[in-house]
Protein backbone atom coordinates (compact mmCIF):
# COMPACT_ATOMS: atom_id res chain seq x y z
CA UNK A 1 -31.24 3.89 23.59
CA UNK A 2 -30.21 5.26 26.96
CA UNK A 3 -26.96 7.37 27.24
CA UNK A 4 -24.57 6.60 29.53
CA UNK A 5 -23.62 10.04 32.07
CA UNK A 6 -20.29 10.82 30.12
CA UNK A 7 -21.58 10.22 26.91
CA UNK A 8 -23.94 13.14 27.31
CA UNK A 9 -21.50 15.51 28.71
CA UNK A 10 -19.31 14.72 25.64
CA UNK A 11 -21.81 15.36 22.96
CA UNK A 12 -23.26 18.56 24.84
CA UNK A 13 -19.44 20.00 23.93
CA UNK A 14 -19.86 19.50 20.80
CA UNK A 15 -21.18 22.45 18.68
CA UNK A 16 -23.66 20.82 16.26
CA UNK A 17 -23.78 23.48 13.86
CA UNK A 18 -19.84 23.81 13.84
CA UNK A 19 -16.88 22.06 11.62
CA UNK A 20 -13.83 21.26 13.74
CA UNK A 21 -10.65 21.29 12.30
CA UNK A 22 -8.56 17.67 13.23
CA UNK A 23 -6.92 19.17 15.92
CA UNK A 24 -9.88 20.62 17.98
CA UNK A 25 -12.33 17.50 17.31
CA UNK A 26 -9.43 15.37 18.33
CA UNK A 27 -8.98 17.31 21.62
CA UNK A 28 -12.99 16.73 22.13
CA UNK A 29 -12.70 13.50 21.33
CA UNK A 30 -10.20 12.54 23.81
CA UNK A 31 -11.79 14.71 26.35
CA UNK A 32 -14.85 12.94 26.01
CA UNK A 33 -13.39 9.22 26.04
CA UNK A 34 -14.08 8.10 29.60
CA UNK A 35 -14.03 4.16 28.92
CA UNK A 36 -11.89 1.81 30.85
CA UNK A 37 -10.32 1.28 27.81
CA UNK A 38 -8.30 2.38 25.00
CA UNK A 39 -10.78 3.25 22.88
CA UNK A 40 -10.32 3.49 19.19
CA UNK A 41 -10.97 6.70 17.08
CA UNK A 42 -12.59 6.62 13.86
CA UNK A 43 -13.35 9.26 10.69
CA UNK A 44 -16.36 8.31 8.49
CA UNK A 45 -17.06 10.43 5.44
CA UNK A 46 -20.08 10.58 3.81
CA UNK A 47 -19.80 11.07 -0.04
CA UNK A 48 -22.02 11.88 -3.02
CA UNK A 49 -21.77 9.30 -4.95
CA UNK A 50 -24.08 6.76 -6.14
CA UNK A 51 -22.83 3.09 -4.03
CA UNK A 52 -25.12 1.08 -6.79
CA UNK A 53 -23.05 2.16 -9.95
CA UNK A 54 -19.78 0.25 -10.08
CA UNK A 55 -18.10 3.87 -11.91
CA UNK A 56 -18.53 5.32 -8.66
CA UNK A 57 -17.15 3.09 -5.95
CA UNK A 58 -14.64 4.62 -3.90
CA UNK A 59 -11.83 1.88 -2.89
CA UNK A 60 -7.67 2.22 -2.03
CA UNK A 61 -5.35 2.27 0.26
CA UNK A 62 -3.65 5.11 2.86
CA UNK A 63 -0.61 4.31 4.69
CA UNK A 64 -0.88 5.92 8.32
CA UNK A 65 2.09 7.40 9.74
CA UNK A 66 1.06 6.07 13.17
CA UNK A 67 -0.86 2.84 12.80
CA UNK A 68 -3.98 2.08 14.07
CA UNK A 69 -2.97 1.04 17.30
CA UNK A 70 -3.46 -2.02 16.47
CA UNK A 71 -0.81 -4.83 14.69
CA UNK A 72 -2.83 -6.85 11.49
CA UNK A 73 -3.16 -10.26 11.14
CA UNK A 74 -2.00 -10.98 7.77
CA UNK A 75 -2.61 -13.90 5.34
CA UNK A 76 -0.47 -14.55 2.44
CA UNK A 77 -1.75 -17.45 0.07
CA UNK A 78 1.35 -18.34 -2.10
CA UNK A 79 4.01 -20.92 -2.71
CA UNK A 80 7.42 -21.63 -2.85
CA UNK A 81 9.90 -18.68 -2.42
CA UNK A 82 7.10 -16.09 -2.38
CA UNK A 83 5.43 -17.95 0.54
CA UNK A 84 9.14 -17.95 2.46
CA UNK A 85 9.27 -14.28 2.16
CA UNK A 86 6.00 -13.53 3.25
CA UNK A 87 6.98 -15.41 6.69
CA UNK A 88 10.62 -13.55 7.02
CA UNK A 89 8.28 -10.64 6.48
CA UNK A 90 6.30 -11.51 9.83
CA UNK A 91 2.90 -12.88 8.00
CA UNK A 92 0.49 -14.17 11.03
CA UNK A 93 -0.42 -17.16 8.78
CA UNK A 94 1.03 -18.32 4.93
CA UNK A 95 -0.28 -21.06 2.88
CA UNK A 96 -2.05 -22.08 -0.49
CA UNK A 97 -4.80 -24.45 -0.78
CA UNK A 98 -4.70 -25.56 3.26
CA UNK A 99 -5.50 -21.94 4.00
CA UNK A 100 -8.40 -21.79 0.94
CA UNK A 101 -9.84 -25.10 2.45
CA UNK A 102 -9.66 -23.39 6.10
CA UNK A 103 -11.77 -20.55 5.13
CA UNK A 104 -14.30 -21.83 3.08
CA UNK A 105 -14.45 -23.72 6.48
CA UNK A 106 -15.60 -20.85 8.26
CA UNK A 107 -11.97 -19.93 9.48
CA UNK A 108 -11.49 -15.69 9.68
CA UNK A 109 -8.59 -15.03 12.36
CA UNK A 110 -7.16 -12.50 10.37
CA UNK A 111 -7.48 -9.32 8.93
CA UNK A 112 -5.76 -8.97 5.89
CA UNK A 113 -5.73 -11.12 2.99
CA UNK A 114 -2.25 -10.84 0.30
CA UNK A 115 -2.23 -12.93 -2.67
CA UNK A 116 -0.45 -14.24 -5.60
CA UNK A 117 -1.38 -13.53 -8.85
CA UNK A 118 -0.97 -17.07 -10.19
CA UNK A 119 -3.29 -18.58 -7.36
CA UNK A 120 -6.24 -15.59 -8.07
CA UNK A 121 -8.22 -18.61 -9.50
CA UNK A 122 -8.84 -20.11 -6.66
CA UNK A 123 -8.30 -17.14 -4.08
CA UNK A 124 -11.65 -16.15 -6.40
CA UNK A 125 -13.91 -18.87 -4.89
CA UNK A 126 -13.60 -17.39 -1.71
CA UNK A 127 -15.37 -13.82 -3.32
CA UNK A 128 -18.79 -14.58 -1.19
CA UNK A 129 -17.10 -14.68 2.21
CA UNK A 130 -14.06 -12.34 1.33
CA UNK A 131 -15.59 -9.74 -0.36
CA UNK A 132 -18.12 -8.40 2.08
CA UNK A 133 -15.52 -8.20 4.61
CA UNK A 134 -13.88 -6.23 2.22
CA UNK A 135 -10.74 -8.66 2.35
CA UNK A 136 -10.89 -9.77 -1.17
CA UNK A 137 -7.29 -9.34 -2.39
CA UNK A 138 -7.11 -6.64 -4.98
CA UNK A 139 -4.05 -5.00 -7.51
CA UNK A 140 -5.31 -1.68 -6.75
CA UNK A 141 -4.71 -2.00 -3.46
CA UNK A 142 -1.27 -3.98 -3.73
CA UNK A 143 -3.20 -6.91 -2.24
CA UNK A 144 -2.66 -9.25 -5.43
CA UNK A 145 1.60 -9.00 -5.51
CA UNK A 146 4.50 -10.95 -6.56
CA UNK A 147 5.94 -9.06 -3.70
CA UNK A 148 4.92 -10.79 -0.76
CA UNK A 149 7.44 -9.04 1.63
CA UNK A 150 6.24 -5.38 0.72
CA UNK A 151 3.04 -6.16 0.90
CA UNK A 152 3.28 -7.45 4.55
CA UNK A 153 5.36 -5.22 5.73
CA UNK A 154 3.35 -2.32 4.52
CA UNK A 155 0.47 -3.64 6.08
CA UNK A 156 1.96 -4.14 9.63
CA UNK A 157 3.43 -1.06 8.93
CA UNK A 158 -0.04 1.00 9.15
CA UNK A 159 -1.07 0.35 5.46
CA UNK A 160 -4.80 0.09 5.68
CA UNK A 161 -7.65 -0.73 2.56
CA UNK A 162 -10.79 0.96 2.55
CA UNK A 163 -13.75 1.14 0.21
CA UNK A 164 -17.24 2.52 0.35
CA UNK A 165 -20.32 1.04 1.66
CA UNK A 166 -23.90 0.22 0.37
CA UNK A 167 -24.67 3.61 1.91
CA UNK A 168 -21.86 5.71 0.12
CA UNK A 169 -20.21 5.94 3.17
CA UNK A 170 -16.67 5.22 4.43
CA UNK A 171 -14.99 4.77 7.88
CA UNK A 172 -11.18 5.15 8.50
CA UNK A 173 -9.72 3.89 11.82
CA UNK A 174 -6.98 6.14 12.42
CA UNK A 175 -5.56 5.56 15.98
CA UNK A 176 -6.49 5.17 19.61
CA UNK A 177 -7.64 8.07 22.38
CA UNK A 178 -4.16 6.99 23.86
CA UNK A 179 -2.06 8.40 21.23
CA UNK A 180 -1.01 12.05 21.55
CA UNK A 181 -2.62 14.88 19.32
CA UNK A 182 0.35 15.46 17.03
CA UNK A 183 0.17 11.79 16.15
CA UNK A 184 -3.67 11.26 15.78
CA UNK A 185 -4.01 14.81 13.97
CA UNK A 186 -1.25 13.40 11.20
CA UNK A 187 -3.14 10.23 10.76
CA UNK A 188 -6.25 12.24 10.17
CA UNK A 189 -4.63 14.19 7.49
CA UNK A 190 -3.47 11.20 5.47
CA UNK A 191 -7.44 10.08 5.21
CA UNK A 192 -7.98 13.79 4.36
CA UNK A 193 -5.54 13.70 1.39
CA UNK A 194 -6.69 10.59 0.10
CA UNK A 195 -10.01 10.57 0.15
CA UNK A 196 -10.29 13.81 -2.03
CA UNK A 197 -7.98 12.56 -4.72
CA UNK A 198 -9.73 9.15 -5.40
CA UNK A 199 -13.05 10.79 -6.91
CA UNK A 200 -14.90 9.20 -9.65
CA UNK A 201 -14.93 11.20 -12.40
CA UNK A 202 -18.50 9.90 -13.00
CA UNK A 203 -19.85 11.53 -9.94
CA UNK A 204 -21.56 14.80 -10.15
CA UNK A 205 -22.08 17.26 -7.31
CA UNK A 206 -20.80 17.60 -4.05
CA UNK A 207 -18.47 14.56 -3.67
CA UNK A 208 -17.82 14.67 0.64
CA UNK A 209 -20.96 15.78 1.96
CA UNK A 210 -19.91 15.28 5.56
CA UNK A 211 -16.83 13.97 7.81
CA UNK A 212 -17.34 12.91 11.32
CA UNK A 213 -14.74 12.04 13.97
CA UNK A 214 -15.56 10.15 16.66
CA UNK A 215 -14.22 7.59 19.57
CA UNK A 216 -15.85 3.99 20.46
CA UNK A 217 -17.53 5.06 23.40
CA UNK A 218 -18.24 8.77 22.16
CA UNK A 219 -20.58 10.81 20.02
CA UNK A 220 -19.72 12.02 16.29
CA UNK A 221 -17.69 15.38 16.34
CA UNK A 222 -18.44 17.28 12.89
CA UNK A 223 -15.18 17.34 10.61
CA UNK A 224 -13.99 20.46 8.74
CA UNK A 225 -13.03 18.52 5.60
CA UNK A 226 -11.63 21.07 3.45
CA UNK A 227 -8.54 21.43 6.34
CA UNK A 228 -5.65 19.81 4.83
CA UNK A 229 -2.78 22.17 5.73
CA UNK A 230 -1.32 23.49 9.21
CA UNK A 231 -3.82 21.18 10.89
CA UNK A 232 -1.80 21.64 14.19
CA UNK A 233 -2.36 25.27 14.44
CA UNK A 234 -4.85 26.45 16.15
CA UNK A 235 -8.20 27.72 14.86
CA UNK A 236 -11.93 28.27 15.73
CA UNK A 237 -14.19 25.97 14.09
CA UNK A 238 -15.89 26.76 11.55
CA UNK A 239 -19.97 27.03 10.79
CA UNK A 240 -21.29 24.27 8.87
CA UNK A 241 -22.61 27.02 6.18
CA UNK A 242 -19.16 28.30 5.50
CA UNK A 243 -17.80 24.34 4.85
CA UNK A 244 -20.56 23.93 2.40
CA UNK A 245 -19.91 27.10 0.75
CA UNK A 246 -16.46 25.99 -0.20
């Protein structure tokens, strides 16, 4: 595939054989973001674990301090008092078995999906479209709640869910190339906390085996993984050897 002009420029600053700590692959980053947009920047990890072994999926939540830059649509499927509060709450859309109906119609204009526990059973026929959209509600992720309110509000709030893909991999939107550094650099660290701490205890090895940030528009900038303190200082990256040694 061709490459636009400014695509190139940005990925000949990048140092392939260096790690950048958050703060220096977030100044690249926005240096290199010449769309006539706001584009959005991203941070996919790569992780040694095996995706086909249900002991080893990687799934939760992170609450960004910042957003994503961009406000959720959230569904709440519940009734009565519960389906009241999800709306005071500022839910995009709240309903029962009219919203069910609507997406086993094909109907998707939304982006989060908060549940009920006593209407699960029928919230469950909707695994095959839900769940490979990763919008399946889920306890672990405070997706399947009595407490309608929290749940929405956490989610507008910056609350997002995240899980690992068929190629171990997982990608973490965590702001856009307009917000300042301070901001995008403290969203980065909350993906850098997490991610760490949710590791199966059935996976052997290496468990990240690569982070990359990178814009819409832009190429991948390699992520020092194992910086998770005084990530607004400044520092020189780091080689790729040294990272691995750690």
């Amino acid at each position: 595939m061709k490459r636009s002009k400014s695509y190139r420029a940005a990925a000949e600053a990048v140092d392939r054989d260096a790690m950048y700590a958050p703060l220096e692959a977030i100044r690249l980053a926005k240096q290199g973001a010449k769309g006539t947009y706001d584009e959005t920047v991203e941070v996919a990890f790569r992780l040694g674990i095996d995706p086909r072994k249900a002991d080893q999926m990687v799934r939760g939540t992170v609450n960004l301090p910042h957003g994503t830059g961009k406000t959720a649509r959230v569904l709440v499927i519940a009734n009565g008092d519960k389906a009241e509060a999800a709306r005071e709450a500022g839910a995009d859309h709240v309903g029962s078995d009219d919203m069910i109906e609507k997406i086993q119609g094909g109907w998707m204009d939304f982006d989060a999906v908060v549940a009920t526990p006593d209407l699960m059973g029928k919230v469950g026929r909707l695994g095959k479209v839900l769940g490979p959209r990763g919008l399946m509600p889920n306890p672990k992720t405070g997706t399947v709640t009595m407490d309608t309110a929290k749940a929405v509000t956490d989610i507008k709030g910056g609350k997002i869910e995240f899980r690992n893909d068929k190629h171990a991999t997982l990608h973490f939107i965590i702001g856009k190339v307009s917000f300042d550094e301070k901001n995008l650099v403290e969203t980065s660290a909350a993906a850098l906390e997490e991610i760490p701490r949710l590791k199966p205890s059935a996976s052997k090895g290496r468990y990240i085996t690569k982070a990359v940030l990178s814009t819409t528009m832009g190429p991948g900038i390699p992520l020092d993984f194992t910086r998770t303190k005084d990530l607004l200082e400044e520092s020189a990256p780091a080689s790729s050897a040294d990272v691995a040694a750690q």
